[in-house]
Structures are given as C-alpha cells and as structure tokens.
PDB file of N, CA and C in Angstrom:
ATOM      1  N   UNK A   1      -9.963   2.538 -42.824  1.00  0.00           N
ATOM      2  CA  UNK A   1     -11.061   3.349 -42.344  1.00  0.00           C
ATOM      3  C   UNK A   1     -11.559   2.827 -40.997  1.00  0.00           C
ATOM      4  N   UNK A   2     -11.382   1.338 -40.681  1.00  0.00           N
ATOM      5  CA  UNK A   2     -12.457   0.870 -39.542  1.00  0.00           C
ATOM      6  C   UNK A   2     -11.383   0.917 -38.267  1.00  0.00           C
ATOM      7  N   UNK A   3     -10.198   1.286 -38.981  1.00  0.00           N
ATOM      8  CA  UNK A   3      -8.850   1.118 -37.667  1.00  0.00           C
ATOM      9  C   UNK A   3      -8.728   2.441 -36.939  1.00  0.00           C
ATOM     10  N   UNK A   4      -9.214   3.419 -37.990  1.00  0.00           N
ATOM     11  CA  UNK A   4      -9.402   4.790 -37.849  1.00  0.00           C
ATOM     12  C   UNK A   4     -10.239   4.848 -36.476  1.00  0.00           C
ATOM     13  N   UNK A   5     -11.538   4.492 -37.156  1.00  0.00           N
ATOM     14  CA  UNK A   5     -12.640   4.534 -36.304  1.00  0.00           C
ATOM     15  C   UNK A   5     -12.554   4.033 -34.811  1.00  0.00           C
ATOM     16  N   UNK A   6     -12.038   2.897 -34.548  1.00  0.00           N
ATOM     17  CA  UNK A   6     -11.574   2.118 -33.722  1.00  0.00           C
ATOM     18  C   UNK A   6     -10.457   3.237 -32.517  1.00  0.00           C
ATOM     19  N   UNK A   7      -9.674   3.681 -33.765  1.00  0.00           N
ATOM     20  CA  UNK A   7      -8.392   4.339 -32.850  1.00  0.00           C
ATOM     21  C   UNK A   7      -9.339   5.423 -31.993  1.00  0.00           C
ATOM     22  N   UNK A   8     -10.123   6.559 -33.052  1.00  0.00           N
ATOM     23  CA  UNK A   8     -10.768   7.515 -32.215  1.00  0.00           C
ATOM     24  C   UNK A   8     -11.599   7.390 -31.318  1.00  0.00           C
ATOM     25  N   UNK A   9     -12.497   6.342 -31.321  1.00  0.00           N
ATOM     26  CA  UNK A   9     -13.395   5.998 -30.181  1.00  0.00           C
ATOM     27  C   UNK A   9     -12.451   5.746 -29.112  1.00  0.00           C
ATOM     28  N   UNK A  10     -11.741   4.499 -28.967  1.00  0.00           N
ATOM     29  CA  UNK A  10     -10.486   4.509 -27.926  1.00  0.00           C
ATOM     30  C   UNK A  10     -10.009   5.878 -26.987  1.00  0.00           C
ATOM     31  N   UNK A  11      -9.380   6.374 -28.303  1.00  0.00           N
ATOM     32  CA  UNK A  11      -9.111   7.629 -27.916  1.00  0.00           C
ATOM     33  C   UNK A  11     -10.454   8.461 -27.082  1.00  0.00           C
ATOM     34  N   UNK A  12     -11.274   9.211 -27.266  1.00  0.00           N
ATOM     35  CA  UNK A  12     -12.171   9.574 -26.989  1.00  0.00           C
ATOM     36  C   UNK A  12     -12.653   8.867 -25.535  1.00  0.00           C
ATOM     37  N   UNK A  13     -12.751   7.619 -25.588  1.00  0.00           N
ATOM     38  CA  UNK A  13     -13.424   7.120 -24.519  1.00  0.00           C
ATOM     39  C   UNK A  13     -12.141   7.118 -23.142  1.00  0.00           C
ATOM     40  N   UNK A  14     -10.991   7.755 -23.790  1.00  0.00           N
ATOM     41  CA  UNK A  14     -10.196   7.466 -22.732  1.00  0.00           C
ATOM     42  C   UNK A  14      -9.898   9.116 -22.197  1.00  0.00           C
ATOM     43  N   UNK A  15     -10.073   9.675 -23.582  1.00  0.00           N
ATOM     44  CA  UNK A  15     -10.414  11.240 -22.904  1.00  0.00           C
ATOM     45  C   UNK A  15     -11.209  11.827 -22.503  1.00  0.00           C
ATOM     46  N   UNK A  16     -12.622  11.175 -22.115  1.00  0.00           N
ATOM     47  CA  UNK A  16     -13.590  11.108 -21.290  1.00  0.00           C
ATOM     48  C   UNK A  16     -13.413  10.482 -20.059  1.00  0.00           C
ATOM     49  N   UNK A  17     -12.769   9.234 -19.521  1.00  0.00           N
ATOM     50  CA  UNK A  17     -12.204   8.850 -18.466  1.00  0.00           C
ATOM     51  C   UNK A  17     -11.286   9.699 -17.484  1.00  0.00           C
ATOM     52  N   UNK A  18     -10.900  10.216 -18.285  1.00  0.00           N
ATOM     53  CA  UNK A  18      -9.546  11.143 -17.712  1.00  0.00           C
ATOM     54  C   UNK A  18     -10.368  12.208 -17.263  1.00  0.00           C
ATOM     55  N   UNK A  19     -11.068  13.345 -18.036  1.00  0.00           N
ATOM     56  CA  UNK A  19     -12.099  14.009 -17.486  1.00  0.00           C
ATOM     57  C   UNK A  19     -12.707  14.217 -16.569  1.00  0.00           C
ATOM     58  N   UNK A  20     -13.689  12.776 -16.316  1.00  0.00           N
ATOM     59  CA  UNK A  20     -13.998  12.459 -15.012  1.00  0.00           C
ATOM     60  C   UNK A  20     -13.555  11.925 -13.755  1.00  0.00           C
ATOM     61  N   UNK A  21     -12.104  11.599 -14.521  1.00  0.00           N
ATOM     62  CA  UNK A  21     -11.107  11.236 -13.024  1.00  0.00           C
ATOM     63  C   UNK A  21     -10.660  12.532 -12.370  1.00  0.00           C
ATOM     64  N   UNK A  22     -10.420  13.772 -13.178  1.00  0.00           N
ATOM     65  CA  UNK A  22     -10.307  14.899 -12.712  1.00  0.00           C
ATOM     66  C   UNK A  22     -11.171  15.658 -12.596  1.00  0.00           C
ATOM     67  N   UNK A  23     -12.945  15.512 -12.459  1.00  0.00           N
ATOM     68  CA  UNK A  23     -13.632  16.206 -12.285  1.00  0.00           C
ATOM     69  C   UNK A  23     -14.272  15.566 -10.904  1.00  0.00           C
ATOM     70  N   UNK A  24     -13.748  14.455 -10.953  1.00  0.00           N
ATOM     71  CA  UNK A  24     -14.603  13.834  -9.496  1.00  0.00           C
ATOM     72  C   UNK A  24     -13.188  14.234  -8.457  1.00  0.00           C
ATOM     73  N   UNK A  25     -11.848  14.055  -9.023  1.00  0.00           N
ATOM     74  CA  UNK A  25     -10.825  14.767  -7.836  1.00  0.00           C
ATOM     75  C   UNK A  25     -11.089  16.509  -7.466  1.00  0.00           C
ATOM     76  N   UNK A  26     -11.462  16.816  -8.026  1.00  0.00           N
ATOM     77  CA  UNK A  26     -11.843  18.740  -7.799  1.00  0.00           C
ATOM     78  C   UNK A  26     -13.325  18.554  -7.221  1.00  0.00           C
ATOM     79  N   UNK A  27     -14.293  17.975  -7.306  1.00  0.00           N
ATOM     80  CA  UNK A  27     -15.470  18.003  -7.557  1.00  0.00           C
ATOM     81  C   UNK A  27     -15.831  17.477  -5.681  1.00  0.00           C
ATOM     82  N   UNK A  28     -15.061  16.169  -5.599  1.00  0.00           N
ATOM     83  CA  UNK A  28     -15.361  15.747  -3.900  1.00  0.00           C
ATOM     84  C   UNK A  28     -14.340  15.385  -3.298  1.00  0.00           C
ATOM     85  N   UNK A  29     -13.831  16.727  -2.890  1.00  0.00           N
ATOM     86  CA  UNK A  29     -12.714  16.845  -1.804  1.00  0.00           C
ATOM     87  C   UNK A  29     -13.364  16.969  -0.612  1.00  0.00           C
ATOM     88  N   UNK A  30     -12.858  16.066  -0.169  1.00  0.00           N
ATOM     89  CA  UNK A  30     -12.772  15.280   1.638  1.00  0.00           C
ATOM     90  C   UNK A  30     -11.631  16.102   2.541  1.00  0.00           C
ATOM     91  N   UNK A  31     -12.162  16.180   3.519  1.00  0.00           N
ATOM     92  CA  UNK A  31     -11.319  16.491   4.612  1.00  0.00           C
ATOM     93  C   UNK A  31     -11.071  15.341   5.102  1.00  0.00           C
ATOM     94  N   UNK A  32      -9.764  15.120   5.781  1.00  0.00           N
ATOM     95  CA  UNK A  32      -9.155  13.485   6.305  1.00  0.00           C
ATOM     96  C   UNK A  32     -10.695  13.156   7.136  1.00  0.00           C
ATOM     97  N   UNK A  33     -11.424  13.772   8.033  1.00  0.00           N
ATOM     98  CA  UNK A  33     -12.354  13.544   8.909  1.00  0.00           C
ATOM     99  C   UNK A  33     -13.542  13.108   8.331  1.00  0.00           C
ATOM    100  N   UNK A  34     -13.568  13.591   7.186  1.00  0.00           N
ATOM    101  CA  UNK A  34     -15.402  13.453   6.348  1.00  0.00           C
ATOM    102  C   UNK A  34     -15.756  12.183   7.011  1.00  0.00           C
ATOM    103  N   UNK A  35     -16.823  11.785   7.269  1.00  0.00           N
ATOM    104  CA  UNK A  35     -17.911  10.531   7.654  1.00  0.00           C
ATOM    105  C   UNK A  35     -17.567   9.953   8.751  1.00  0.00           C
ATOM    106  N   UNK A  36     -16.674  10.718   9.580  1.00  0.00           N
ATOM    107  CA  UNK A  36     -16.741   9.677  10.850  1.00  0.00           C
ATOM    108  C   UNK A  36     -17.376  10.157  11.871  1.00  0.00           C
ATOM    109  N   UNK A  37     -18.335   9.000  12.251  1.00  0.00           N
ATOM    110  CA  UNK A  37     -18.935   9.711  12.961  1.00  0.00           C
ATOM    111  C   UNK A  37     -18.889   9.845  14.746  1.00  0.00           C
ATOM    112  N   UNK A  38     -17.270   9.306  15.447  1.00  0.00           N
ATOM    113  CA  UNK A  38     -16.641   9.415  16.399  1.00  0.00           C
ATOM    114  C   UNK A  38     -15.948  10.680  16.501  1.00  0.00           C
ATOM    115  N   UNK A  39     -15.513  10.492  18.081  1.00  0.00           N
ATOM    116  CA  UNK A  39     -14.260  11.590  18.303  1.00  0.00           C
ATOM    117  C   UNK A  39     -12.967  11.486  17.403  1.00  0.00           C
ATOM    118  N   UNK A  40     -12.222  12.589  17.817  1.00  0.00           N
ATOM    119  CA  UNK A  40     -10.889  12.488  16.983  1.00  0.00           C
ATOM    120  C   UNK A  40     -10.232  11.734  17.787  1.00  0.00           C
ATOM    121  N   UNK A  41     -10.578  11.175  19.163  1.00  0.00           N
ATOM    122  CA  UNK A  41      -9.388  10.455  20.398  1.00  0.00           C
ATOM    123  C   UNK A  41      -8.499   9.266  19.645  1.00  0.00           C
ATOM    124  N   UNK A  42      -9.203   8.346  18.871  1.00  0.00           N
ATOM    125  CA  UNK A  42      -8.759   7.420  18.442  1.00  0.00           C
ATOM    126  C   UNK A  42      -8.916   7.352  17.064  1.00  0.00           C
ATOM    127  N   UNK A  43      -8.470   8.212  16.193  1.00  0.00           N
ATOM    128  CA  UNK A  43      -8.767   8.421  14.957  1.00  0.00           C
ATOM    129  C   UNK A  43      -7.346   8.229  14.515  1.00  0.00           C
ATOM    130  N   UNK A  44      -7.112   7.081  13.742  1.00  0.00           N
ATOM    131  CA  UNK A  44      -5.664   6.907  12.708  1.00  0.00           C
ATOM    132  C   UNK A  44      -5.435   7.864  12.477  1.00  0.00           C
ATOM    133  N   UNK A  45      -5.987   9.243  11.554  1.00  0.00           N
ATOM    134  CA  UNK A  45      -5.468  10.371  10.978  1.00  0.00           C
ATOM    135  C   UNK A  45      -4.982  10.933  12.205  1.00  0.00           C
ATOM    136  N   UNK A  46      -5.405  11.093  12.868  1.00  0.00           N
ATOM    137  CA  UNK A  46      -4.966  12.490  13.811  1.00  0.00           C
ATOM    138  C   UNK A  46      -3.401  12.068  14.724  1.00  0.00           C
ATOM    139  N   UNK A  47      -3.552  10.318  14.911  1.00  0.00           N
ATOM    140  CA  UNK A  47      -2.385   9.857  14.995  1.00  0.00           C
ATOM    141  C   UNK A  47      -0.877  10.534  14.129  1.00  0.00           C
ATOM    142  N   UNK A  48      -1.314   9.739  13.259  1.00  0.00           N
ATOM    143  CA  UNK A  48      -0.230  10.061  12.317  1.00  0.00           C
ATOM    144  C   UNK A  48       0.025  11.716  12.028  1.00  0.00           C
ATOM    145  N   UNK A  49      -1.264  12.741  12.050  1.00  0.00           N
ATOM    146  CA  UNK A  49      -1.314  14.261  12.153  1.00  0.00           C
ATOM    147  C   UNK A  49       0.085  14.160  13.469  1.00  0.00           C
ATOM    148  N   UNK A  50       0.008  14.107  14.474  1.00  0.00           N
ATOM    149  CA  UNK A  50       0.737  14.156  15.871  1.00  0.00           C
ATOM    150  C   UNK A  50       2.165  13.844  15.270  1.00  0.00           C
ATOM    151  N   UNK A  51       2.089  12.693  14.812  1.00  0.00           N
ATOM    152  CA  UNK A  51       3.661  11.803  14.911  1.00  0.00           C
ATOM    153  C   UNK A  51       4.739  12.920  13.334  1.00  0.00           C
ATOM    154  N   UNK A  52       3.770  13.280  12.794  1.00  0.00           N
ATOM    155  CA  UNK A  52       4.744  13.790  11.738  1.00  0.00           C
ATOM    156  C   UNK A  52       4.862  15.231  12.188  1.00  0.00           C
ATOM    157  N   UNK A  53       4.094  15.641  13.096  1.00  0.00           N
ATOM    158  CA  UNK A  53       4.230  17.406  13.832  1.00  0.00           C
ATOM    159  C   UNK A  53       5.421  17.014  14.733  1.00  0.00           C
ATOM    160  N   UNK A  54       5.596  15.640  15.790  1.00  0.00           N
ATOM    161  CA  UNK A  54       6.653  15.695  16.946  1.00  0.00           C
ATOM    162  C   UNK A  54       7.968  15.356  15.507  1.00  0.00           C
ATOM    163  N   UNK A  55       7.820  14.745  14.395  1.00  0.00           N
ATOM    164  CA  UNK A  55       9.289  14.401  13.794  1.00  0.00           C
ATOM    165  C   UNK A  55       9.191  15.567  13.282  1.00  0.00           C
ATOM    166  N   UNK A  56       8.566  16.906  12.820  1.00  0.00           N
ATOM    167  CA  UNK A  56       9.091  18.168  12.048  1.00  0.00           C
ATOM    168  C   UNK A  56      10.056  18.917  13.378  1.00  0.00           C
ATOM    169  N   UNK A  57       9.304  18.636  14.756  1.00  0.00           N
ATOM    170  CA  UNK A  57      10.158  19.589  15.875  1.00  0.00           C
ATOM    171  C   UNK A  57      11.177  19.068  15.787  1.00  0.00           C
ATOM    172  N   UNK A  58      11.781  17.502  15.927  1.00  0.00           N
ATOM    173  CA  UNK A  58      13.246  17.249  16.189  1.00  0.00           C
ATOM    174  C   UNK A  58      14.186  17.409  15.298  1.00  0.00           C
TER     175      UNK A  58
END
C-alpha cells in the first residue's frame, strides 16, 4: 500500500513538472532580441542570422 502511494505521488509530481515545462515553453516565447537593450550592430544573434543566410546562398 505505502509503495503504491509513494509510486503515485512520484508519478504525479513528475506529471506536474512536465506540465509546467510545457506551459512556461508556450506561455514565454522570446524573440532572439527580447531584453536587449542595444542596437542589432553587434548582436551575436544577428551574426550568426547573416552567416547561416550567406551559407544557404552558396
């Protein structure tokens, strides 16, 4: 009975984890840019945006 109990809480508490790992991924989607509060001139993302647009042309 107490292994029972044991298993379902487990269970449960891990299907509540999961839940909120997929309710906070749907819930606060970011754009690569969110919080910065510079230009894009020197921004890592926009780098790497560039370098994988010039390797799709060649």
């Amino acid at each position: 009975m107490i292994q029972e109990i044991i298993t379902y809480t487990i269970l449960l508490a891990t299907a509540l984890f999961v839940a909120y790992k997929i309710y906070e991924t749907f819930a606060k989607q970011k754009s690569g840019c969110d919080g910065c509060s510079s230009s894009c001139n020197s921004c890592a993302l926009q780098d790497l945006k560039q370098e994988i647009k010039k390797n799709k042309g060649v």
